[in-house]
Protein backbone atom coordinates (compact mmCIF):
# COMPACT_ATOMS: atom_id res chain seq x y z
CA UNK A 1 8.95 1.00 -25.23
CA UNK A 2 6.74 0.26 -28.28
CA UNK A 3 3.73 3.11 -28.40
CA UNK A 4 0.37 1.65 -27.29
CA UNK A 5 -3.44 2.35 -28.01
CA UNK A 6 -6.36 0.70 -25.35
CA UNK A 7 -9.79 0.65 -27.65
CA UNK A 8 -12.92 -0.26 -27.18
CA UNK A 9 -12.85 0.24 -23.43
CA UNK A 10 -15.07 1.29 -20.62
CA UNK A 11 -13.27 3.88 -19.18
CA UNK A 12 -13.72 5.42 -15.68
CA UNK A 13 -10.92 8.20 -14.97
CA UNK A 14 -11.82 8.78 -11.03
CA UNK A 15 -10.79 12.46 -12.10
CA UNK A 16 -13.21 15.13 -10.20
CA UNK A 17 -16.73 14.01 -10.38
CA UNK A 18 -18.10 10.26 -11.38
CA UNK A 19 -18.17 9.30 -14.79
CA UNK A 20 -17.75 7.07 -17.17
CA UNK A 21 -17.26 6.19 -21.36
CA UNK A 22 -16.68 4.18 -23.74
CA UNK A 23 -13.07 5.31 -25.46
CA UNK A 24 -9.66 4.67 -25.71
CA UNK A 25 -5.76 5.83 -24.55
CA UNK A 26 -2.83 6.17 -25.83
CA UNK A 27 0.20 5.64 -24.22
CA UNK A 28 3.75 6.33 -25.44
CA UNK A 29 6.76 6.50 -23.41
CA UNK A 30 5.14 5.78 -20.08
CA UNK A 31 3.09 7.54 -20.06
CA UNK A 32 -1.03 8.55 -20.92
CA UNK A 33 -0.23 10.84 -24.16
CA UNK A 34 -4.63 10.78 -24.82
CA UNK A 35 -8.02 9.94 -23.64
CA UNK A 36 -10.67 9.97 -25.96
CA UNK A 37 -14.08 9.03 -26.37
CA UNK A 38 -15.74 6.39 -29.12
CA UNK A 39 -12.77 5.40 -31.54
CA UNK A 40 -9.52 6.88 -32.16
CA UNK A 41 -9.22 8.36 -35.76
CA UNK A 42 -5.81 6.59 -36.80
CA UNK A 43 -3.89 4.14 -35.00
CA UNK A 44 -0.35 5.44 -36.00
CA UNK A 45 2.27 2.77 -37.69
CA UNK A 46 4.13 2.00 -34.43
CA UNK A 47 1.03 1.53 -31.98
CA UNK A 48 0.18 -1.60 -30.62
CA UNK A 49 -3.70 -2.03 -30.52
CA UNK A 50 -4.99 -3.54 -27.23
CA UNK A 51 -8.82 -4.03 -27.57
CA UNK A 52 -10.61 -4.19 -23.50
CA UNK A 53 -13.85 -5.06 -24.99
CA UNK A 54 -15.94 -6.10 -22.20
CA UNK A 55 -13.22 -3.85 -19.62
CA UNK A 56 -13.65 -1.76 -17.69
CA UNK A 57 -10.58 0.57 -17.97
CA UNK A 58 -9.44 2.43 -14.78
CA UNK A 59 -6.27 3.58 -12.69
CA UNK A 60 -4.47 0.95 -11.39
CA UNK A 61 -5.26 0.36 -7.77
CA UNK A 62 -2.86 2.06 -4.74
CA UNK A 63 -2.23 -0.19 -1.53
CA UNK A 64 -0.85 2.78 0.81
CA UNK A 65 0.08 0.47 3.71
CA UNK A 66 1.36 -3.33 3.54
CA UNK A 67 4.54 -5.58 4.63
CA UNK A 68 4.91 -7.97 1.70
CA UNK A 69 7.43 -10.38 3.00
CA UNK A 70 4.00 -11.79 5.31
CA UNK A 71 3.10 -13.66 2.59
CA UNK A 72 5.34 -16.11 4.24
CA UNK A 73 3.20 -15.71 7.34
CA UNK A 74 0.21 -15.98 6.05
CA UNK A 75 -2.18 -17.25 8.83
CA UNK A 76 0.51 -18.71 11.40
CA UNK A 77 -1.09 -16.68 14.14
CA UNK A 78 -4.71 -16.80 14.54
CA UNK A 79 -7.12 -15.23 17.04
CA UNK A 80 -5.06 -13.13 18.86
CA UNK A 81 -5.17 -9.30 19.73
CA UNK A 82 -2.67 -6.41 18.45
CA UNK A 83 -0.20 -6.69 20.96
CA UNK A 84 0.13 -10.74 21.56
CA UNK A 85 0.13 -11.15 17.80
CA UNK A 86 3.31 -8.24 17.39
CA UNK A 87 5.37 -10.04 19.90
CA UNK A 88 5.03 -12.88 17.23
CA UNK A 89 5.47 -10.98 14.48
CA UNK A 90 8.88 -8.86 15.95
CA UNK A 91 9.83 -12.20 17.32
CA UNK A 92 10.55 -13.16 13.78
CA UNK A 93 13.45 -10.97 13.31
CA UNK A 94 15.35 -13.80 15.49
CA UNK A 95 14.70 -16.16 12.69
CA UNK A 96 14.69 -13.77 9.09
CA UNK A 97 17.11 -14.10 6.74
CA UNK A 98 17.71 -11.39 3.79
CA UNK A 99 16.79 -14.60 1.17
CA UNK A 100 13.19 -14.98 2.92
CA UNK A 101 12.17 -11.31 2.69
CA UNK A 102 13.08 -11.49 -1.49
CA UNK A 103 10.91 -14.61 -2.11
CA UNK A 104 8.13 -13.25 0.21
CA UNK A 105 8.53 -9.99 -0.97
CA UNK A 106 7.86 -11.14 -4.70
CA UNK A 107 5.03 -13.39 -4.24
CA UNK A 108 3.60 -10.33 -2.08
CA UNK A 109 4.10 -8.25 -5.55
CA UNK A 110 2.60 -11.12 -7.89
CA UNK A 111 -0.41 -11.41 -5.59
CA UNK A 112 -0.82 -7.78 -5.73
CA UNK A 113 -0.60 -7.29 -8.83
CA UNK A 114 -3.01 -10.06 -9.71
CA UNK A 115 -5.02 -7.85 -7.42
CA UNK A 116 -4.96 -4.53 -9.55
CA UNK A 117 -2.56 -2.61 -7.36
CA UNK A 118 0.22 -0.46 -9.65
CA UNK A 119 1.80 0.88 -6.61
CA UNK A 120 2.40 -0.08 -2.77
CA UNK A 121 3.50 1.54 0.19
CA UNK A 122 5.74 -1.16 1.44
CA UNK A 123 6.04 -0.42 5.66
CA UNK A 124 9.62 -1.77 6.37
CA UNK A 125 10.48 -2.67 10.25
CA UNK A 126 12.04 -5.80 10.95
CA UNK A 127 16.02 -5.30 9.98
CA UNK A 128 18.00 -8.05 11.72
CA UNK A 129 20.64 -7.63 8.48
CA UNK A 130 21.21 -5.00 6.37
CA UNK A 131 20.32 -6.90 3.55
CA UNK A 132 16.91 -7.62 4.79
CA UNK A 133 15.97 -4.13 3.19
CA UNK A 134 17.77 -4.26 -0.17
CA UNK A 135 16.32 -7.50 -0.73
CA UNK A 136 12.69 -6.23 -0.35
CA UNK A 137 13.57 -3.60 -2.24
CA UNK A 138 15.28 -5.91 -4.75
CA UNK A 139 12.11 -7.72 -5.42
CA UNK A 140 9.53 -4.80 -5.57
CA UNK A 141 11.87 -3.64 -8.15
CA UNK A 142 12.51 -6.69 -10.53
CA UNK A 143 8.58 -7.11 -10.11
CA UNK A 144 7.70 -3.86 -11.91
CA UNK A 145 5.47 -1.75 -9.53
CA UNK A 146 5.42 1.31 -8.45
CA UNK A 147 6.60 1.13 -4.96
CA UNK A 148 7.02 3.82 -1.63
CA UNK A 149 9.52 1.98 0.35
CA UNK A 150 9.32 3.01 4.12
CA UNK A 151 12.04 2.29 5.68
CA UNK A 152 10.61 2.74 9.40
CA UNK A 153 13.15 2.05 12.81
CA UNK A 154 12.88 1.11 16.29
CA UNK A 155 14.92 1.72 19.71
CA UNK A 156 13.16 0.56 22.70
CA UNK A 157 10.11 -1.96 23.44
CA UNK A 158 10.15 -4.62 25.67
CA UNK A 159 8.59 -7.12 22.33
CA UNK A 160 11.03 -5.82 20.50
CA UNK A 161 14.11 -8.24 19.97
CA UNK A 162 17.48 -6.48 20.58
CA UNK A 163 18.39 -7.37 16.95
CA UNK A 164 16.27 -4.76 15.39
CA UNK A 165 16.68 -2.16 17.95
CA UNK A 166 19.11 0.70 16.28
CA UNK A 167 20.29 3.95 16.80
CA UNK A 168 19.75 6.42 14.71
CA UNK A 169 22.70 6.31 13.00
CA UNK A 170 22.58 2.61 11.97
CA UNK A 171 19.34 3.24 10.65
CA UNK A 172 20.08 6.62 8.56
CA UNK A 173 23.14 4.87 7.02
CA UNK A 174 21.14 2.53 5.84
CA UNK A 175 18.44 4.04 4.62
CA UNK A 176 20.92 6.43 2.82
CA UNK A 177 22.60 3.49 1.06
CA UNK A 178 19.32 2.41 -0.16
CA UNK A 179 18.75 5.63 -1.63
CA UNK A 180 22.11 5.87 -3.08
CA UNK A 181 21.58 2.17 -4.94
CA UNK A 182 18.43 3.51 -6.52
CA UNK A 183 19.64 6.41 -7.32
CA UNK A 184 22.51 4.23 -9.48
CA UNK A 185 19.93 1.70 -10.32
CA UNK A 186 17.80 4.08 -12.42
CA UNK A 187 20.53 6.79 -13.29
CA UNK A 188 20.25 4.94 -16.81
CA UNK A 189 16.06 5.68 -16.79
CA UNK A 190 14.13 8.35 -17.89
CA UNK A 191 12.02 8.39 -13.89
CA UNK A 192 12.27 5.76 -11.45
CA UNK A 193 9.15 3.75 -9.86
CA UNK A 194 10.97 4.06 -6.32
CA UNK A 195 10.34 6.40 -3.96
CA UNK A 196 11.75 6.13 -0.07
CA UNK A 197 10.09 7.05 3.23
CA UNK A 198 10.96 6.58 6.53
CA UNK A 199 9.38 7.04 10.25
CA UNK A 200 9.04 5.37 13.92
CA UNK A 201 7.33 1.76 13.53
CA UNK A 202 4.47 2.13 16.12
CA UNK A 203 5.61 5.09 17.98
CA UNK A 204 5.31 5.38 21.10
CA UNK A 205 5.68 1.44 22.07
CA UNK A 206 8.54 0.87 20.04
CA UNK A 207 10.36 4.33 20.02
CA UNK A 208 11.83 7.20 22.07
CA UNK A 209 11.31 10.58 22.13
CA UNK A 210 15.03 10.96 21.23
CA UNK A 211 14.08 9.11 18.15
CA UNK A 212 11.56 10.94 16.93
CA UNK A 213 13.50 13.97 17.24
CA UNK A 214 16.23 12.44 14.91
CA UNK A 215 13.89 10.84 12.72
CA UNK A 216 11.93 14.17 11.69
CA UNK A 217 15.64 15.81 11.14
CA UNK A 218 16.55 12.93 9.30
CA UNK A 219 13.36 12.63 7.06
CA UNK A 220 13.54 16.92 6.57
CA UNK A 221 17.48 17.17 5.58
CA UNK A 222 16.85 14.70 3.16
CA UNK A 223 13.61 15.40 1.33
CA UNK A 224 11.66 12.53 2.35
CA UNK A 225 8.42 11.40 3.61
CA UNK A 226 7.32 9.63 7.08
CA UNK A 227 5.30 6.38 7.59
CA UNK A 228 4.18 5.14 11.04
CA UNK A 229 1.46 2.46 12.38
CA UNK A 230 -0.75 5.47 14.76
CA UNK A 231 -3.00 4.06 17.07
CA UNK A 232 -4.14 1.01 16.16
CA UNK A 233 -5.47 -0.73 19.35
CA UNK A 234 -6.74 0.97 22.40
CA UNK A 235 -3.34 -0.42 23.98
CA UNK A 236 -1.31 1.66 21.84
CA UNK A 237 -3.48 4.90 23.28
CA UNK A 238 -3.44 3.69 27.14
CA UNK A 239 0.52 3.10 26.75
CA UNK A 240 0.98 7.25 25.02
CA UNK A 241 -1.16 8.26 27.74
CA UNK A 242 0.26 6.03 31.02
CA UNK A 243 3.90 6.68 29.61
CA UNK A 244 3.78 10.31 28.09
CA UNK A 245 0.69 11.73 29.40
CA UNK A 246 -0.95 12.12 26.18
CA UNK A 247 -4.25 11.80 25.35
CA UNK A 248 -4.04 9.82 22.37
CA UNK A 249 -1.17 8.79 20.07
CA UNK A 250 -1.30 11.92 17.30
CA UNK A 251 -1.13 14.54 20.23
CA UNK A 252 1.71 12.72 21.60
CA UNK A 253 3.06 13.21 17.51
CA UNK A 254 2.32 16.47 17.10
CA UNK A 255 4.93 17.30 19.77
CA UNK A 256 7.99 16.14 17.62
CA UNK A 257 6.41 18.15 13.96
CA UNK A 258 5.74 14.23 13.10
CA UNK A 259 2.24 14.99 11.02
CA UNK A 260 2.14 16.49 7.85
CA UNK A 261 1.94 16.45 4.24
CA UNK A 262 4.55 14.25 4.07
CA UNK A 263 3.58 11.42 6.55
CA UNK A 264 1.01 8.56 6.20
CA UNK A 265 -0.48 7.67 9.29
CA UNK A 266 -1.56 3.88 9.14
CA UNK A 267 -4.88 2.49 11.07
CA UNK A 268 -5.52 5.58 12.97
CA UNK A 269 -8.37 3.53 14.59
CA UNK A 270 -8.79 5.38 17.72
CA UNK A 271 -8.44 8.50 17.65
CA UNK A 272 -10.02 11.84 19.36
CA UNK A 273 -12.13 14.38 17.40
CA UNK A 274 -9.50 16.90 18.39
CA UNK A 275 -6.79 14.52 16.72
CA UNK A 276 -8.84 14.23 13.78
CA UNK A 277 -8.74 17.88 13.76
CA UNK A 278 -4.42 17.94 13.67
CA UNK A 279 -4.68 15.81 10.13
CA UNK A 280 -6.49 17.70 9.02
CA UNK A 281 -4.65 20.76 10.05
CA UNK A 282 -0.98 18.89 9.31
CA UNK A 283 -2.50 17.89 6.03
CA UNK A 284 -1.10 14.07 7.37
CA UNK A 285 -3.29 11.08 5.00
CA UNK A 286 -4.27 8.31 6.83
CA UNK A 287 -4.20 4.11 5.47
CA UNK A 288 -7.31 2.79 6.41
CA UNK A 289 -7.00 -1.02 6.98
CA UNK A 290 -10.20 -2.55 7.60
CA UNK A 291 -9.52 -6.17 7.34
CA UNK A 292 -6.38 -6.31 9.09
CA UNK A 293 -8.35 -3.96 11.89
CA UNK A 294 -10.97 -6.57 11.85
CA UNK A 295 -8.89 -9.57 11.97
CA UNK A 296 -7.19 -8.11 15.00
CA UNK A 297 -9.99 -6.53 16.63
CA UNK A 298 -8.61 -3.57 16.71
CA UNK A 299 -11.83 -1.46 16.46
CA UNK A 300 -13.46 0.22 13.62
CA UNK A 301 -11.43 3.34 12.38
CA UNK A 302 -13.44 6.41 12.00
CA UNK A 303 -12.99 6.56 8.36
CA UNK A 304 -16.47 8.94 7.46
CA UNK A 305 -15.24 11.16 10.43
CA UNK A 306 -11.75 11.86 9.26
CA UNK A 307 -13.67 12.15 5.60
CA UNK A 308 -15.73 14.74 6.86
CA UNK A 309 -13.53 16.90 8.33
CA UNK A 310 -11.26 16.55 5.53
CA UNK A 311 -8.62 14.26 6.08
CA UNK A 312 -7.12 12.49 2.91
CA UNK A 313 -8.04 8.75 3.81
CA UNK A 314 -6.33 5.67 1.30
CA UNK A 315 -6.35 2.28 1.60
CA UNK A 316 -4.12 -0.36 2.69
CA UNK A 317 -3.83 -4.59 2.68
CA UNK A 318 -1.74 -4.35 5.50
CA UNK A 319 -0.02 -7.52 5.24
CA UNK A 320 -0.89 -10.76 4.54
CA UNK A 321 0.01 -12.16 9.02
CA UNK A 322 -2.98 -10.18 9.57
CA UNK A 323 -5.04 -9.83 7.01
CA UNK A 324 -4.48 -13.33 4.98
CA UNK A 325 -3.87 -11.31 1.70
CA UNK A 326 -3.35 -9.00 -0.71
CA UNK A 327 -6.87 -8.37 -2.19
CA UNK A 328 -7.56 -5.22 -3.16
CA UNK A 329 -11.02 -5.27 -3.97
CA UNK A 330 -11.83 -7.23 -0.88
CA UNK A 331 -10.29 -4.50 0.80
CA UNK A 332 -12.44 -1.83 -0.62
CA UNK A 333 -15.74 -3.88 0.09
CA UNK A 334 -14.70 -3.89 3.65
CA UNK A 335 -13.67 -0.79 4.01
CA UNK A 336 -17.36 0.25 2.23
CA UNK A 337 -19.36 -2.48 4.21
CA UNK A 338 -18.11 -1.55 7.80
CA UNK A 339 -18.69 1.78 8.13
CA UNK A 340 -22.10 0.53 6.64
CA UNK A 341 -22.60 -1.68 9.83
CA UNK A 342 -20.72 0.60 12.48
CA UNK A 343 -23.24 3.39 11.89
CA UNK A 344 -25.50 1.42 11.34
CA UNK A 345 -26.60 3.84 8.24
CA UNK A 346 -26.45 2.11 4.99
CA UNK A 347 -26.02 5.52 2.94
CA UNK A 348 -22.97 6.34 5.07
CA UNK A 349 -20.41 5.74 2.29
CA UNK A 350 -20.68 5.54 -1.60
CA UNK A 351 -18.68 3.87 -3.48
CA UNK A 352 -17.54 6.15 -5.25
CA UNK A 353 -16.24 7.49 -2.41
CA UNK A 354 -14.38 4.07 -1.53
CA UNK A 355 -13.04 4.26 -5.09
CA UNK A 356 -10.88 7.32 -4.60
CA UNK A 357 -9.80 6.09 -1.57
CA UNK A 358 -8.12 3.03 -3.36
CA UNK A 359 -6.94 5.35 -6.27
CA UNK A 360 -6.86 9.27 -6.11
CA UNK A 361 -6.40 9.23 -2.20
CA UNK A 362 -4.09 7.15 -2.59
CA UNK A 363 -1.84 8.71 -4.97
CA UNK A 364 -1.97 12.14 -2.56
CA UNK A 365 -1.28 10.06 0.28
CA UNK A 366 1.96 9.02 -1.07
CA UNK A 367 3.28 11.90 -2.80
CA UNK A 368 2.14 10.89 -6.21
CA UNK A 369 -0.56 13.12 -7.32
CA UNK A 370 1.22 14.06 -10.45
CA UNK A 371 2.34 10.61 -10.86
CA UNK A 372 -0.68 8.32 -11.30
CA UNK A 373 -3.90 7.87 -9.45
CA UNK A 374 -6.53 9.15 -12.55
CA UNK A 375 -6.74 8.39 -16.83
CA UNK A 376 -5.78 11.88 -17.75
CA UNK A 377 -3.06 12.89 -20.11
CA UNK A 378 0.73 13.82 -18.63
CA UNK A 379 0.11 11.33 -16.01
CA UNK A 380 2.16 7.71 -16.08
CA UNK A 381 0.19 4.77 -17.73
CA UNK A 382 -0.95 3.22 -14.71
CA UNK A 383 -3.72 1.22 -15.52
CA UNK A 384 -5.61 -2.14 -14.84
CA UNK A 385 -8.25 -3.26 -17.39
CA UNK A 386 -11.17 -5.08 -15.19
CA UNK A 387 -13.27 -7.76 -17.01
CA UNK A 388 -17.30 -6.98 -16.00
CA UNK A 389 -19.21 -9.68 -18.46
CA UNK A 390 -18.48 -12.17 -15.39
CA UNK A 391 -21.49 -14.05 -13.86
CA UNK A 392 -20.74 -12.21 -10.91
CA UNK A 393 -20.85 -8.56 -12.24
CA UNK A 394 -23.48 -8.86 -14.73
CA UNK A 395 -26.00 -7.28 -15.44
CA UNK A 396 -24.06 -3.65 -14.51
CA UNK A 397 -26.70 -1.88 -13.20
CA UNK A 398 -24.47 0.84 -10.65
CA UNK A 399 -20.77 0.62 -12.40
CA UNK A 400 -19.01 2.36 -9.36
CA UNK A 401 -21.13 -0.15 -6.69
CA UNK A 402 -20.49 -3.14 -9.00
CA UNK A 403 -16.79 -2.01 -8.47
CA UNK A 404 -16.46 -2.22 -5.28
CA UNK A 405 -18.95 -4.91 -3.93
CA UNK A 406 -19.12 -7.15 -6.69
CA UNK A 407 -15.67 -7.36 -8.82
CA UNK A 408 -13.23 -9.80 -7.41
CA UNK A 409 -9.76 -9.93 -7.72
CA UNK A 410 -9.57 -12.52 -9.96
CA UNK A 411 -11.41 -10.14 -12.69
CA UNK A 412 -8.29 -8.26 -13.12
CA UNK A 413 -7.20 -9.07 -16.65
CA UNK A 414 -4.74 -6.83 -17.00
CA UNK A 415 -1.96 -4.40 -15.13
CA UNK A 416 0.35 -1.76 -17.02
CA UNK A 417 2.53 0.15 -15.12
CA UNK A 418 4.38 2.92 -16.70
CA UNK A 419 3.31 1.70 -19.83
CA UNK A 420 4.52 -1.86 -19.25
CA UNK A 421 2.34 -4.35 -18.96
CA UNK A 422 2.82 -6.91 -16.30
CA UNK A 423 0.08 -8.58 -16.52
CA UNK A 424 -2.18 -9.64 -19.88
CA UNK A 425 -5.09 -11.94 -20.02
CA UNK A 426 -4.41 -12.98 -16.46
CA UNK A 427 -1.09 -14.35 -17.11
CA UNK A 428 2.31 -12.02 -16.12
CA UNK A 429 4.65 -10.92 -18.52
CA UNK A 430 7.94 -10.65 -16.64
CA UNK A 431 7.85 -13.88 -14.28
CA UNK A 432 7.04 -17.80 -14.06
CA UNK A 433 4.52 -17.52 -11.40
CA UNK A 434 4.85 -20.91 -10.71
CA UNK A 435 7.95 -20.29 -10.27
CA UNK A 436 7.78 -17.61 -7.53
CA UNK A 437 5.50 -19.55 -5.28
CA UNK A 438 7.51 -22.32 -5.07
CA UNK A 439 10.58 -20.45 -3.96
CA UNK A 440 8.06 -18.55 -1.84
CA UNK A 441 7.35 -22.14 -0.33
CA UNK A 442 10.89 -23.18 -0.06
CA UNK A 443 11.53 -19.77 2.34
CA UNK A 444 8.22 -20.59 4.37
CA UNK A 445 9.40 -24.00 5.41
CA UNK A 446 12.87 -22.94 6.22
CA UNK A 447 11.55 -19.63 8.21
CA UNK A 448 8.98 -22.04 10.22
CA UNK A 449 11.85 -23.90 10.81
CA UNK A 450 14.41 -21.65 12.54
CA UNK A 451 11.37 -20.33 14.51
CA UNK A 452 10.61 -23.79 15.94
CA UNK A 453 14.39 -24.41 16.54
CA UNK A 454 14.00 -20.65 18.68
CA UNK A 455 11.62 -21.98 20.62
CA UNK A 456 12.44 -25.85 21.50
């Protein structure tokens, strides 16, 4: 990997307080060997120069909750309420084949990398075949990203169709397999960009207490971390409490040593101020996931709550069946606009704040503090370069505001991750994008197929 210097860029690290320069960074081997300020002295005979005049320089973005195979779904079900709208989704299963979770899954990873996102949290439940998962996997990989793979199970539900139900043991070989084949994958590389989680879908709807039992063991013997959708609609809560005679969905959690520093709690939408309190205490992050929350009317999460007490609070897409995309930057202007509206205080949030969220927060949410998440040296070259001398950004009058509530997606020139760039001048390195849709096509029409031939 050829030694790389970024000059004449505008360069906001998201490390400890706000700021911003003009400078430059060098990157060899992966990773962010210096960050300077005006000009570097020498560019040394192996560096490749990259100038990002009219960049903005900045971590690459971290999506902390999505399911990118829903590309495919993309606006199929419309109007509809959390719990109508999952009976759709887990109806699926019936119909998904391991071929349309790799094209999904890679036109999920080219959209979000158009987006500016260097990692995801991919949420993983619907397993009909074993090679549903290894085919997801298979794409995140051969797209370049940084990736959390969650590998998440279910054993009871009455939406939930009896091919994805599993015991534990189906699921843990499986899981272990994956981890094996990266492990083998990257046993030739110097670190690998994939990390595995696991954890009950939407606990308690879709699992047992026996479950979670297992699934804690499971996710403690082996070193890894937990990802679950907690409390997303009011239904979810009225369900722990009717069923388990819990108060709300994290108290019901808290019972099987489910929160902690190792789990990412998606949506967390209604919640108690005691429950708030247990993240806090557990250390557990939360994905916030405004416009899939909004689509669904789930409710508005109580992001500057969970802030205030503490809680480490990231951002997710959630996928594209209930949120229509990948956007990034849409997502943080929603997440920064709604608390806005819902308390009905426009100084509630800065964007600053919302910033973090989609980087730093992130990063900690996911285990990857000392990974990525900032522009400091030792960490990996993570990076998007963000084009601001757009109609729509200029004149910059608040950098961090403009950020958020004025930079769209499509100002993402360009995405290095681990000091490869996938992404220059809006076009991608490693893949005919062209390409990828198409075949992304292809699997839609034959998906929508075998669901209509389910239901005639």
């Amino acid at each position: 990997m050829k030694p790389m210097v970024i000059t004449n860029a505008l360069i906001v690290p998201m490390t400890e307080r706000p700021q911003s320069f003009k400078g430059y960074v060098k990157i060899k081997e992966g990773l962010i060997a210096e960050v300077g300020g005006g000009e570097p002295e020498q560019l040394g005979k192996d560096e490749a120069p990259m100038d990002a005049g009219g960049c903005v320089l900045m971590p690459g973005l971290i999506n902390a909750h999505t399911h990118l195979y829903q590309v495919l779904l993309r606006a199929v079900w419309e109007d509809l309420p959390l719990f109508p709208w999952l009976k759709r989704i887990y109806g699926v299963a019936r119909a998904l084949r391991p071929e349309h979770l790799y094209a999904g899954s890679l036109l999920g990873c080219v959209e979000a990398i158009k987006s500016g996102v260097t990692t995801v949290c991919e949420h993983n439940f619907l397993n009909p075949h074993p090679g549903c998962a290894k085919e997801s996997v298979r794409a995140i990989r051969e797209s370049g990203l940084r990736a959390v793979f969650a590998r998440t199970i279910m054993d009871s539900g009455e939406i939930v169709p009896e091919c994805v139900k599993e015991s534990p043991e189906q699921a843990f070989r499986q899981i272990e397999e994956l981890i094996g084949g990266e492990r083998e994958t990257s046993a030739h590389q110097e670190t690998s960009r994939l990390a595995f989680r696991t954890g009950p879908n939407t606990p308690p709807i879709n699992t047992t207490p026996d479950l979670l039992k297992e699934i804690i063991r499971f996710a403690r013997d082996k070193a890894i971390g937990i990802s679950a959708h907690v409390a997303e609609s009011r239904a979810v809560v009225e369900y722990a409490h009717e069923k388990h005679g819990e108060g709300g969905v994290v108290t019901f959690l808290q019972d099987f040593g489910i929160p902690g520093p190792d789990s990412i709690f998606a949506h967390c939408v209604h919640l108690s101020g005691a429950e708030i309190a247990i993240l806090k205490a557990t250390d557990t992050s939360v994905s916030h996931n405004p416009v899939s929350n909004m689509m669904l009317g789930d409710g508005v999460a109580p992001v500057v709550e969970m802030l205030r007490a503490g809680v480490n609070v990231a951002l997710g897409t959630d996928g594209a069946a209930s949120n229509h995309s990948q956007d990034f930057f849409e997502t943080m202007k929603a997440a920064s606009l709604l608390q806005k509206v819902h308390h009905q205080n426009a100084g509630i949030i800065d964007s600053y704040t919302v910033l973090k969220m989609a980087t730093v927060c992130g990063a900690r949410a996911l285990g990857l503090s000392s990974v990525c998440g900032t522009v400091e040296a030792g960490k990996r070259a993570d990076l998007i370069l963000v084009r601001m001398d757009t109609a729509h950004t200029q004149p910059v009058n608040d950098l961090f505001s403009q950020l958020v509530h004025c930079v769209k997606a499509s100002d993402v020139d360009t995405v290095i991750v681990d000091g490869e760039v996938l992404m220059r001048n809006r076009q991608l390195t490693e893949f005919d994008e062209r390409q990828v849709i198409e075949e992304a096509k292809k699997a839609n029409v034959d998906l929508m197929q075998r669901l209509a031939s389910l239901s005639s």
